[in-house]
C-alpha atoms as a PDB file:
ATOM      1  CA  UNK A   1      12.073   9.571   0.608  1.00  0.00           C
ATOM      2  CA  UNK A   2       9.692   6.850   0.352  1.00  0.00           C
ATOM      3  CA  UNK A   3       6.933   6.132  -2.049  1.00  0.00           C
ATOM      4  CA  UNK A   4       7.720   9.156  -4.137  1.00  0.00           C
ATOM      5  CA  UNK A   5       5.852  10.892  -7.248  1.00  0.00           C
ATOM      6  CA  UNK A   6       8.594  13.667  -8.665  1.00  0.00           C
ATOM      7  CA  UNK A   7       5.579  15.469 -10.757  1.00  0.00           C
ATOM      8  CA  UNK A   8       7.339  18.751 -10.002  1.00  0.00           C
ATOM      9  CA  UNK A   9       8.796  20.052  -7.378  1.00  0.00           C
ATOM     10  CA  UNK A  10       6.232  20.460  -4.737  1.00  0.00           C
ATOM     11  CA  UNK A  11       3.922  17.146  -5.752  1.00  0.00           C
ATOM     12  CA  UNK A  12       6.190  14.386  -3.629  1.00  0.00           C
ATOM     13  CA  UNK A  13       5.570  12.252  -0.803  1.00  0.00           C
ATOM     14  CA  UNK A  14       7.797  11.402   1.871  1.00  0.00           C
ATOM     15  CA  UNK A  15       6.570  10.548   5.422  1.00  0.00           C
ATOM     16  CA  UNK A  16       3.327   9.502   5.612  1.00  0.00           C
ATOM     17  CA  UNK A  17       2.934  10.797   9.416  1.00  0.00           C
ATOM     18  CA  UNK A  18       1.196  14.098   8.511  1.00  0.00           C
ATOM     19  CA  UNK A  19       1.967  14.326   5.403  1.00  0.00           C
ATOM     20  CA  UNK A  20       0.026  17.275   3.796  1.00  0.00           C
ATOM     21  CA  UNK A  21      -2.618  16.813   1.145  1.00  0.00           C
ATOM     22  CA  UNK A  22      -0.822  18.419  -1.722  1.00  0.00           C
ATOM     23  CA  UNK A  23       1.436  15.626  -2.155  1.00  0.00           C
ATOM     24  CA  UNK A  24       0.506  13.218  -4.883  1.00  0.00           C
ATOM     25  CA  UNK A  25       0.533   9.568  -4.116  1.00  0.00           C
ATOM     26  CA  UNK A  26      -0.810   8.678  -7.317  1.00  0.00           C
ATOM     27  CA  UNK A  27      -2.222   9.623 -10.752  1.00  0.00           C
ATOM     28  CA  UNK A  28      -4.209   8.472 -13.625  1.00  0.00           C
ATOM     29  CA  UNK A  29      -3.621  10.085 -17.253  1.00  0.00           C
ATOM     30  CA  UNK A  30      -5.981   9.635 -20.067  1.00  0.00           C
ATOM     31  CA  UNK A  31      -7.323   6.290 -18.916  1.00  0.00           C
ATOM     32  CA  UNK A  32      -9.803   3.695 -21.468  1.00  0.00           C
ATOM     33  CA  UNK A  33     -10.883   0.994 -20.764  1.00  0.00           C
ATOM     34  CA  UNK A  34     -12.978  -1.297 -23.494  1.00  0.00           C
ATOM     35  CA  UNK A  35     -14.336  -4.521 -23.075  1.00  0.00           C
ATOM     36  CA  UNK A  36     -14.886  -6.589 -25.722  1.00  0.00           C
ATOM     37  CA  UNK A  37     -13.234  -5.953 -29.996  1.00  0.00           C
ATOM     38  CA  UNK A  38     -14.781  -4.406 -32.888  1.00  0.00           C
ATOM     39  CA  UNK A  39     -18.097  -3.607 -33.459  1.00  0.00           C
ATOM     40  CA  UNK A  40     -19.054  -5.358 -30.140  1.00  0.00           C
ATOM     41  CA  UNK A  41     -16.303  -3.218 -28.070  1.00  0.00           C
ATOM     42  CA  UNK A  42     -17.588  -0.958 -24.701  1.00  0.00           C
ATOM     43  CA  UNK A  43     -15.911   1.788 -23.553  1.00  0.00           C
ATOM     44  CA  UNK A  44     -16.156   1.186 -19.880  1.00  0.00           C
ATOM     45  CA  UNK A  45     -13.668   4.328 -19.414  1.00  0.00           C
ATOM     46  CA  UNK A  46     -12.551   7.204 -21.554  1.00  0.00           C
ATOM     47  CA  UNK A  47     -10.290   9.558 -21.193  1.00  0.00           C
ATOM     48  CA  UNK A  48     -10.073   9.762 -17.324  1.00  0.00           C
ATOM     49  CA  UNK A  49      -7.522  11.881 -15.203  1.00  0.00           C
ATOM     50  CA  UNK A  50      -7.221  11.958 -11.434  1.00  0.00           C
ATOM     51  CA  UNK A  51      -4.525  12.878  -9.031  1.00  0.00           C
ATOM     52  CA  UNK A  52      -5.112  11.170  -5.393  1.00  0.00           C
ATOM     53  CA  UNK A  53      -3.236  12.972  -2.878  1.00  0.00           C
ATOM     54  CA  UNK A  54      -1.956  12.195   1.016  1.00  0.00           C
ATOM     55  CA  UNK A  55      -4.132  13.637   3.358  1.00  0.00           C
ATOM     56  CA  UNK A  56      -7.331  13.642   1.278  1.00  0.00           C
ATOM     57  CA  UNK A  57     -10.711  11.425   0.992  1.00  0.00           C
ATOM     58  CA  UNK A  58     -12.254  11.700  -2.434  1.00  0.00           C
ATOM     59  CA  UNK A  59     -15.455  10.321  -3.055  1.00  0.00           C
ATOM     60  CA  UNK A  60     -16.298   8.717  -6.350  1.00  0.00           C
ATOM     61  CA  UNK A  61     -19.738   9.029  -7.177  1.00  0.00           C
ATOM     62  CA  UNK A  62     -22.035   8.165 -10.207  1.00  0.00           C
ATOM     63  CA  UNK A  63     -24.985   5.528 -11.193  1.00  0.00           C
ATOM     64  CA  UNK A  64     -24.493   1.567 -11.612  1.00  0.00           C
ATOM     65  CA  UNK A  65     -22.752   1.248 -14.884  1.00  0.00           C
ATOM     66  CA  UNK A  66     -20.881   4.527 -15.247  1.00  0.00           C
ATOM     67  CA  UNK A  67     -17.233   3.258 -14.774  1.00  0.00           C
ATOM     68  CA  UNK A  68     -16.724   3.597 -10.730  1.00  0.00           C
ATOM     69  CA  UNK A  69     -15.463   0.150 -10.217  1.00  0.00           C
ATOM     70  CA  UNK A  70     -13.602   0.113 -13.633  1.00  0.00           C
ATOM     71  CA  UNK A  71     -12.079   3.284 -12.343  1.00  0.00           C
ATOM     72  CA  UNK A  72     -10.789   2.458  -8.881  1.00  0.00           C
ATOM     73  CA  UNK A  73      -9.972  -1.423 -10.168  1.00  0.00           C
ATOM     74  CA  UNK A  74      -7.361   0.808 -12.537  1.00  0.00           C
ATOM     75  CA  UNK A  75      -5.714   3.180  -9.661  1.00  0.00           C
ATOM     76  CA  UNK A  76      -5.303  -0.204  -7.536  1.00  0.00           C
ATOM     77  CA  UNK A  77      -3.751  -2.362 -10.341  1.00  0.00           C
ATOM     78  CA  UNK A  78      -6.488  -4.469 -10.049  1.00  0.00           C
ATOM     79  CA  UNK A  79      -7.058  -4.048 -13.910  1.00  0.00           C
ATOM     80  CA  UNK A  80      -5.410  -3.075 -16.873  1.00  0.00           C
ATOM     81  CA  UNK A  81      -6.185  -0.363 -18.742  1.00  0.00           C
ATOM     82  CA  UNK A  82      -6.635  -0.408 -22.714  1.00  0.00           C
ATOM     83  CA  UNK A  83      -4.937   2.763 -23.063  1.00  0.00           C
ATOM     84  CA  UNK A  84      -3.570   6.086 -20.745  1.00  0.00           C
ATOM     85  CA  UNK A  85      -1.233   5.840 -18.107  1.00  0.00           C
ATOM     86  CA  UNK A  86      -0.900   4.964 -14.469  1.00  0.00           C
ATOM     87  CA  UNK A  87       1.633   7.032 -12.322  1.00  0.00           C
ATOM     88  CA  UNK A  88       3.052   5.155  -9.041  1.00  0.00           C
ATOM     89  CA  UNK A  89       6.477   4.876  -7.274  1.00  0.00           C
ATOM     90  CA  UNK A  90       7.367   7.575  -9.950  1.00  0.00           C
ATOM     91  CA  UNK A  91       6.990   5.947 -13.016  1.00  0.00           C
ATOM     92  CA  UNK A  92       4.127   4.897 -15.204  1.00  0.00           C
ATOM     93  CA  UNK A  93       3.292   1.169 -14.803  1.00  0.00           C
ATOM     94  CA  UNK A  94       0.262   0.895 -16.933  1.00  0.00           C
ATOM     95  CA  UNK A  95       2.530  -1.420 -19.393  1.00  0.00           C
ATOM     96  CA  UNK A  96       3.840  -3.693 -16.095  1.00  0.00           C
ATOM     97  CA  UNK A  97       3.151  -7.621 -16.987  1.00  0.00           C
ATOM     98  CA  UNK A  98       1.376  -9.130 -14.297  1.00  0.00           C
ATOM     99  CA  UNK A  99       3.728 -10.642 -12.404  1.00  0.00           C
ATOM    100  CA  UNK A 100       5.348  -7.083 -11.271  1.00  0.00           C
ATOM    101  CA  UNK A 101       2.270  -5.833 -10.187  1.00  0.00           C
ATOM    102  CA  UNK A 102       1.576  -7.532  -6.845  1.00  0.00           C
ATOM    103  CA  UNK A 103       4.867  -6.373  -4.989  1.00  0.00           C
ATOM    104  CA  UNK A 104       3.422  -3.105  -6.062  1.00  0.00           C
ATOM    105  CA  UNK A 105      -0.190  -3.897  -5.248  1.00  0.00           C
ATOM    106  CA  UNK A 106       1.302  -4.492  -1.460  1.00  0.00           C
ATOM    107  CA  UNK A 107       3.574  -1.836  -0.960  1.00  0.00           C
ATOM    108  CA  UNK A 108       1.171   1.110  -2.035  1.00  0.00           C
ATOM    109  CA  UNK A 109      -2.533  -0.385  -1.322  1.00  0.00           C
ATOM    110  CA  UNK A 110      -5.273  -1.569   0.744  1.00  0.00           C
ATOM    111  CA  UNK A 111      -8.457  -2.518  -0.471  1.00  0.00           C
ATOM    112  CA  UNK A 112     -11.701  -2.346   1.956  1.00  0.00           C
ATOM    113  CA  UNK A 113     -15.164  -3.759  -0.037  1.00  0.00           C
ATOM    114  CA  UNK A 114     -18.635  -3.796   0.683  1.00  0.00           C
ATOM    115  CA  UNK A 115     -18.867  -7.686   2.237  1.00  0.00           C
ATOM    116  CA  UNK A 116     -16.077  -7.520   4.491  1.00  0.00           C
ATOM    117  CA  UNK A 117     -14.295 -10.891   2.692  1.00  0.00           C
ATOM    118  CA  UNK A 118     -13.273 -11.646   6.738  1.00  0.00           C
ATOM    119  CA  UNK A 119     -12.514 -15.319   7.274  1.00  0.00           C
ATOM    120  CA  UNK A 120     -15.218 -16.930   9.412  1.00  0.00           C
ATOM    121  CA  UNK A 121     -13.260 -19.470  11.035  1.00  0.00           C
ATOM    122  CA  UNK A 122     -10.569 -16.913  12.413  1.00  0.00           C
ATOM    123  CA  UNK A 123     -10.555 -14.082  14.753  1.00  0.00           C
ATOM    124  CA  UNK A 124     -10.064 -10.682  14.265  1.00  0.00           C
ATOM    125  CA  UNK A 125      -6.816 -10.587  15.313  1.00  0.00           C
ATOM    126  CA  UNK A 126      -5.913 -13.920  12.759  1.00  0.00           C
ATOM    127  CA  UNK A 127      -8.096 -11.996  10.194  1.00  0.00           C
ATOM    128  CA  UNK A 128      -5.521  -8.593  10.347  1.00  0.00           C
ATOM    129  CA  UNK A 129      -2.334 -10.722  10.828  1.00  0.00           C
ATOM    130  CA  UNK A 130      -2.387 -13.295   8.341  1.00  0.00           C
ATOM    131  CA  UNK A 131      -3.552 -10.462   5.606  1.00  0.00           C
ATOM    132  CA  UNK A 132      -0.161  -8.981   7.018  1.00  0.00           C
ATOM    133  CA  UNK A 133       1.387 -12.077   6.857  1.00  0.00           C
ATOM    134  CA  UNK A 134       0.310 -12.681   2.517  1.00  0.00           C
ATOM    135  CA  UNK A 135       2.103  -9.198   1.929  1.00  0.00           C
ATOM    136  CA  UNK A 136       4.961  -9.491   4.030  1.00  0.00           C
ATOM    137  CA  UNK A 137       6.087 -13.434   4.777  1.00  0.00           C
ATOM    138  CA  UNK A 138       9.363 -12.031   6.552  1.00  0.00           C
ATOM    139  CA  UNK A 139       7.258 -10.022   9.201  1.00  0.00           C
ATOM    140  CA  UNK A 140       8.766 -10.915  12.657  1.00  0.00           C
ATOM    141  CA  UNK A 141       5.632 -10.266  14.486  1.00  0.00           C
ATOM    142  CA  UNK A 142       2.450 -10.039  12.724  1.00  0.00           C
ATOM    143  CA  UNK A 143       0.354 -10.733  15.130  1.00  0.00           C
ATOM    144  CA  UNK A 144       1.512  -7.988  17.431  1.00  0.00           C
ATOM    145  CA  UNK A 145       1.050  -5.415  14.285  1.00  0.00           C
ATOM    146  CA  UNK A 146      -2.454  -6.606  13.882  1.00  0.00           C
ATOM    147  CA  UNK A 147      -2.985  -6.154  17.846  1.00  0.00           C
ATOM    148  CA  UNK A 148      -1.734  -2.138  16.780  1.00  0.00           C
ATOM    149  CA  UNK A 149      -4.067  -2.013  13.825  1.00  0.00           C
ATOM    150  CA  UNK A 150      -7.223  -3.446  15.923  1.00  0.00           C
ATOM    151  CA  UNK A 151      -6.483  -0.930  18.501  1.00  0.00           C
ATOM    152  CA  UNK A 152      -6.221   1.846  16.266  1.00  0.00           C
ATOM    153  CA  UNK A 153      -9.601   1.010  14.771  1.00  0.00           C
ATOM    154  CA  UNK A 154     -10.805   1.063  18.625  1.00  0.00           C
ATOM    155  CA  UNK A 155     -11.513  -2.909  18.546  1.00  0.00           C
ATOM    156  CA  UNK A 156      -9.228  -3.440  21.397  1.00  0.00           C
ATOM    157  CA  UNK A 157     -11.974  -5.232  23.486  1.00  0.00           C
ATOM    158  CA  UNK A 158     -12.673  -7.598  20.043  1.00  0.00           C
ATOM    159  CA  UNK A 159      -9.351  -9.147  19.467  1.00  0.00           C
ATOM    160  CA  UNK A 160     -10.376 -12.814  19.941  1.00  0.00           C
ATOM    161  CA  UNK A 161     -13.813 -12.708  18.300  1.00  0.00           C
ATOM    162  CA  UNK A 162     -14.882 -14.616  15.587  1.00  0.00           C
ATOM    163  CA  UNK A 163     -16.963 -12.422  12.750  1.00  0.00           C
ATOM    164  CA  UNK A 164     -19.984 -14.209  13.467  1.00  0.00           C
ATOM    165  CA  UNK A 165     -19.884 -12.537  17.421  1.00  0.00           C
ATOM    166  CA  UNK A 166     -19.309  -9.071  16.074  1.00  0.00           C
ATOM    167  CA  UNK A 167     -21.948  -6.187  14.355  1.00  0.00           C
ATOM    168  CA  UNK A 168     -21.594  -4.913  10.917  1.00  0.00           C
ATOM    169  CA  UNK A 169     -19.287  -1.899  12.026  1.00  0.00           C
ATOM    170  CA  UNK A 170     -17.272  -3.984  14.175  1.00  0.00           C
ATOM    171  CA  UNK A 171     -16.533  -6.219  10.838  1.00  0.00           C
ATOM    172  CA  UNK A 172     -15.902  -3.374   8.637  1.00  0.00           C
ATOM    173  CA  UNK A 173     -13.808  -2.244  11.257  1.00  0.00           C
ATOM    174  CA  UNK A 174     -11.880  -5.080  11.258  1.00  0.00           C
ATOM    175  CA  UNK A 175     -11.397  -5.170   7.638  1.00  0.00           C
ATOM    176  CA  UNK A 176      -9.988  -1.271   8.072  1.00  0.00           C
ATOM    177  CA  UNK A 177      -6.913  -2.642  10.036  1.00  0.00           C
ATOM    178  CA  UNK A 178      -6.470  -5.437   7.687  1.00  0.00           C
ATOM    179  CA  UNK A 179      -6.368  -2.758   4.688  1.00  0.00           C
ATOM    180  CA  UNK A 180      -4.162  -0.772   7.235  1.00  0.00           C
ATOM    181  CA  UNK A 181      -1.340  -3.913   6.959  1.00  0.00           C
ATOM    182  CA  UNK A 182       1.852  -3.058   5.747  1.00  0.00           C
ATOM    183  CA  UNK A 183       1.611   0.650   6.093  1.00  0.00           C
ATOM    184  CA  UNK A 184       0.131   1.369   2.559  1.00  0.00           C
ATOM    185  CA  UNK A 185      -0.274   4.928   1.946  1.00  0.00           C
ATOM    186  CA  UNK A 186      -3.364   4.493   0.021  1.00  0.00           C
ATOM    187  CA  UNK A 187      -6.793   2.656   1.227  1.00  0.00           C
ATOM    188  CA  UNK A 188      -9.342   2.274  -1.655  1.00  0.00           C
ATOM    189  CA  UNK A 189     -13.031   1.016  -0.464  1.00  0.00           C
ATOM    190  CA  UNK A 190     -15.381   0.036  -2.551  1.00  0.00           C
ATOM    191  CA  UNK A 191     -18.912   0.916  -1.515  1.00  0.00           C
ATOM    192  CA  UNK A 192     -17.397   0.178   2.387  1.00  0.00           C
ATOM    193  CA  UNK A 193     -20.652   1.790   3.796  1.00  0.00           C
ATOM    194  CA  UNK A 194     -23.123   0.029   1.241  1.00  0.00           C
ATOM    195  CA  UNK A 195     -24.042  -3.209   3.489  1.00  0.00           C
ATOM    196  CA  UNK A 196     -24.254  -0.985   6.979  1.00  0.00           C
ATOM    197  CA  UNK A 197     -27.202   1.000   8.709  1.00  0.00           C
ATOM    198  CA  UNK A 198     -26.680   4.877   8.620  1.00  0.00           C
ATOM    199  CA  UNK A 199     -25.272   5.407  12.206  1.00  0.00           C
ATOM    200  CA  UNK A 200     -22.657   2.543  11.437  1.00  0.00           C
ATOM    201  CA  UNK A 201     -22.024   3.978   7.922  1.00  0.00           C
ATOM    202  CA  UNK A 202     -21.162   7.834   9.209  1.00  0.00           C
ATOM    203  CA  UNK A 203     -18.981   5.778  11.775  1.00  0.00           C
ATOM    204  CA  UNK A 204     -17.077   4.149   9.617  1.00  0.00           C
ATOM    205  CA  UNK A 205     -16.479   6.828   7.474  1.00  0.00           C
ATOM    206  CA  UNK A 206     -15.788   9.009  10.037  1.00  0.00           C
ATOM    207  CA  UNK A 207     -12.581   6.450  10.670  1.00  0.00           C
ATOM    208  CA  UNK A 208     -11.632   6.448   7.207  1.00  0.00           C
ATOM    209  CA  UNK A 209     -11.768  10.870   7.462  1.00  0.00           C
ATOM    210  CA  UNK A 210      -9.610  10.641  10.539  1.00  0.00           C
ATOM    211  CA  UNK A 211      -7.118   8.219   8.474  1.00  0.00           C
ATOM    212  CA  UNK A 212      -6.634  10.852   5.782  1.00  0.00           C
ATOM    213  CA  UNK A 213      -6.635  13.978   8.047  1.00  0.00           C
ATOM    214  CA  UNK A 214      -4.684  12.549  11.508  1.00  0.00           C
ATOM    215  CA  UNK A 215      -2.289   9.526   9.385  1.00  0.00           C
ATOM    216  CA  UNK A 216      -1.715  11.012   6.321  1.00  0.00           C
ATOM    217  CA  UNK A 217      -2.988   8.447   4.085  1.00  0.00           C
ATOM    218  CA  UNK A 218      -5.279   8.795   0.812  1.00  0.00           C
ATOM    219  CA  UNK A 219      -8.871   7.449   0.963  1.00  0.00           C
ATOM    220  CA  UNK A 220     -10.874   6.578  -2.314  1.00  0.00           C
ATOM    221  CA  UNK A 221     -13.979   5.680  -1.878  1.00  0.00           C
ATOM    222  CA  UNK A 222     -17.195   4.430  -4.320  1.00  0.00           C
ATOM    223  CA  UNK A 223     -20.369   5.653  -2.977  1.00  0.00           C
ATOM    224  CA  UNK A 224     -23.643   5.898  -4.116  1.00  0.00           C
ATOM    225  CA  UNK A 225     -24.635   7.820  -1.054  1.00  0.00           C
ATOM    226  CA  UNK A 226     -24.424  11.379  -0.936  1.00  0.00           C
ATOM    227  CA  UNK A 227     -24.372  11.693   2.502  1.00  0.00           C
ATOM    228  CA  UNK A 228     -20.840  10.852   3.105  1.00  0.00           C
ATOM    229  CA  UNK A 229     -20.056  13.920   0.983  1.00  0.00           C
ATOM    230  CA  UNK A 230     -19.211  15.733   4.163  1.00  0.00           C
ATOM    231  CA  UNK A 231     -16.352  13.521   4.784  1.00  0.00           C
ATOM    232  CA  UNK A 232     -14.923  14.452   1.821  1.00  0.00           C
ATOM    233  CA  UNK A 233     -11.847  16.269   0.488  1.00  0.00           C
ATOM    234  CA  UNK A 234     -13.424  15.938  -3.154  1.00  0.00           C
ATOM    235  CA  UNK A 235     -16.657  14.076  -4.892  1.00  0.00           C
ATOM    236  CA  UNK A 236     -15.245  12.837  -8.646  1.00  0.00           C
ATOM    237  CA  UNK A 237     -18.710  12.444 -10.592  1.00  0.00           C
ATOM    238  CA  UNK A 238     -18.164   9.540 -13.417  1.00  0.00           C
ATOM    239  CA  UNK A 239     -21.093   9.237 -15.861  1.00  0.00           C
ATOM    240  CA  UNK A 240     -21.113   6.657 -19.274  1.00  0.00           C
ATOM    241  CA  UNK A 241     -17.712   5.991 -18.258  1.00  0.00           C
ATOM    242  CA  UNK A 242     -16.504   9.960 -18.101  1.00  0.00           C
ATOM    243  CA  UNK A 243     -15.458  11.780 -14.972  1.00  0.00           C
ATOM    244  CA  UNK A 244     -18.166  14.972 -15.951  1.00  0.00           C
ATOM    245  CA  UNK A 245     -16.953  17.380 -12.695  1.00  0.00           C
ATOM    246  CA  UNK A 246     -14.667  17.088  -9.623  1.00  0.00           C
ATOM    247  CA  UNK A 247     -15.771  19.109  -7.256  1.00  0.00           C
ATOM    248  CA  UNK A 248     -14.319  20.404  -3.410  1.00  0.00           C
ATOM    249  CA  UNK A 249     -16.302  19.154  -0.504  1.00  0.00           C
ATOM    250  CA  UNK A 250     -16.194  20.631   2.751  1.00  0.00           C
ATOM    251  CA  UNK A 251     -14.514  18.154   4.743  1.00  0.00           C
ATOM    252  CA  UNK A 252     -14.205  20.340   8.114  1.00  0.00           C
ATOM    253  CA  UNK A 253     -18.414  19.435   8.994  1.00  0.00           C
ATOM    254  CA  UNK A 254     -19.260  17.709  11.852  1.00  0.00           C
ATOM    255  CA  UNK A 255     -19.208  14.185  11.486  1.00  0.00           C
ATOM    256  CA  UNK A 256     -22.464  13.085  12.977  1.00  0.00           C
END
């Protein structure tokens, strides 16, 4: 078994190649978040559950300010929570001191955001394999992984091309197989579609569908357009910092 929930019975995860979408990869229970002490304390979160499963893209939706960010920074042990738990590798590690999480970070994550943080001075190829590279240093041939990754991503043709020589898509694309590094069975974006024209947008999402439905991984994704909801396994709605409905989307629409 690898990365491996034991929830009950039926709620594991083994392979990743087709691995069905009832199989929890990981969960949040009861999560707060405050910033700040005392009478100047916010409750960024409160109280939030969710269960992100192989196979599936969810959607997390809601206005600037409800908790998205604080949300998804939580699942990808990005940030702390002040209270709750956080259910990975089959044990909570909410209370994990900093130093444990990045090994964990690596093994179970990859994070896609808005502004494609690509190096400008590299290709796309250097771009995918030195990301390899920072979360495995033993990695025999990293550059031949990233050369998989590109091509999966159908950038083939854009191996040796700077970010500056390639569109919007092509650079999100790009940061897709760099997410894609070290096999992690979840991919989080953060408003991926955000800085891209429509066409481009329903492209890339269309990738991140087939990722979920043809590779078996789990996509979470902060939107604030509701036009991706046909991509979608499930929208979670998050308002003042409460998920307020989680509803099924009908992922089986055409993609166009």
């Amino acid at each position: 078994m690898d990365t491996a929930l034991a929830f009950s019975d039926n709620v594991t995860l083994g392979s990743l190649g087709g691995a069905p979408a009832s199989r929890v990869l990981a969960r949040l229970v009861g999560i707060g978040k405050n910033y700040g002490s005392g009478e100047t304390a916010v409750a960024a979160l409160a109280n939030a559950s969710l269960d992100v499963r192989a196979g599936e893209v969810t959607l997390i939706e809601g206005p600037s300010g409800s908790g998205k960010t604080t949300l998804i920074s939580i699942l990808g042990l990005l940030l702390k929570p002040t209270s709750g738990e956080v259910w990975l590798e089959g044990k909570n590690v909410a209370g994990l001191g900093e130093r444990d999480l990045p090994p964990l970070r690596a093994r179970n994550f990859g994070f896609v955001f808005q502004g494609f943080n690509l190096f400008p001075a590299l290709t796309a190829l250097e771009n995918v394999a030195i990301a390899i590279q920072m979360k495995d240093p033993s990695r025999k041939d990293p550059r031949g992984e990233a050369k998989r990754l590109l091509e999966l991503v159908d950038l083939g043709p854009r191996l040796h091309h700077l970010p500056a020589d390639l569109s919007g898509g092509q650079k999100q694309r790009v940061a897709i197989a760099r997410a894609l590094g070290g096999n992690p069975p979840i991919i989080i974006g953060d408003e991926p579609t955000a800085a891209l024209d429509t066409k481009t947008a329903l492209s890339v999402m269309d990738l991140l569908r087939e990722l979920a439905s043809v590779h078996g991984r789990a996509v979470v994704v902060v939107t604030h357009d509701p036009r991706l909801e046909r991509f979608a396994d499930r929208v979670v709605r998050v308002e003042d910092g409460q998920i307020s409905a989680i509803d099924s989307a009908n992922a089986s629409k055409e993609h166009v």
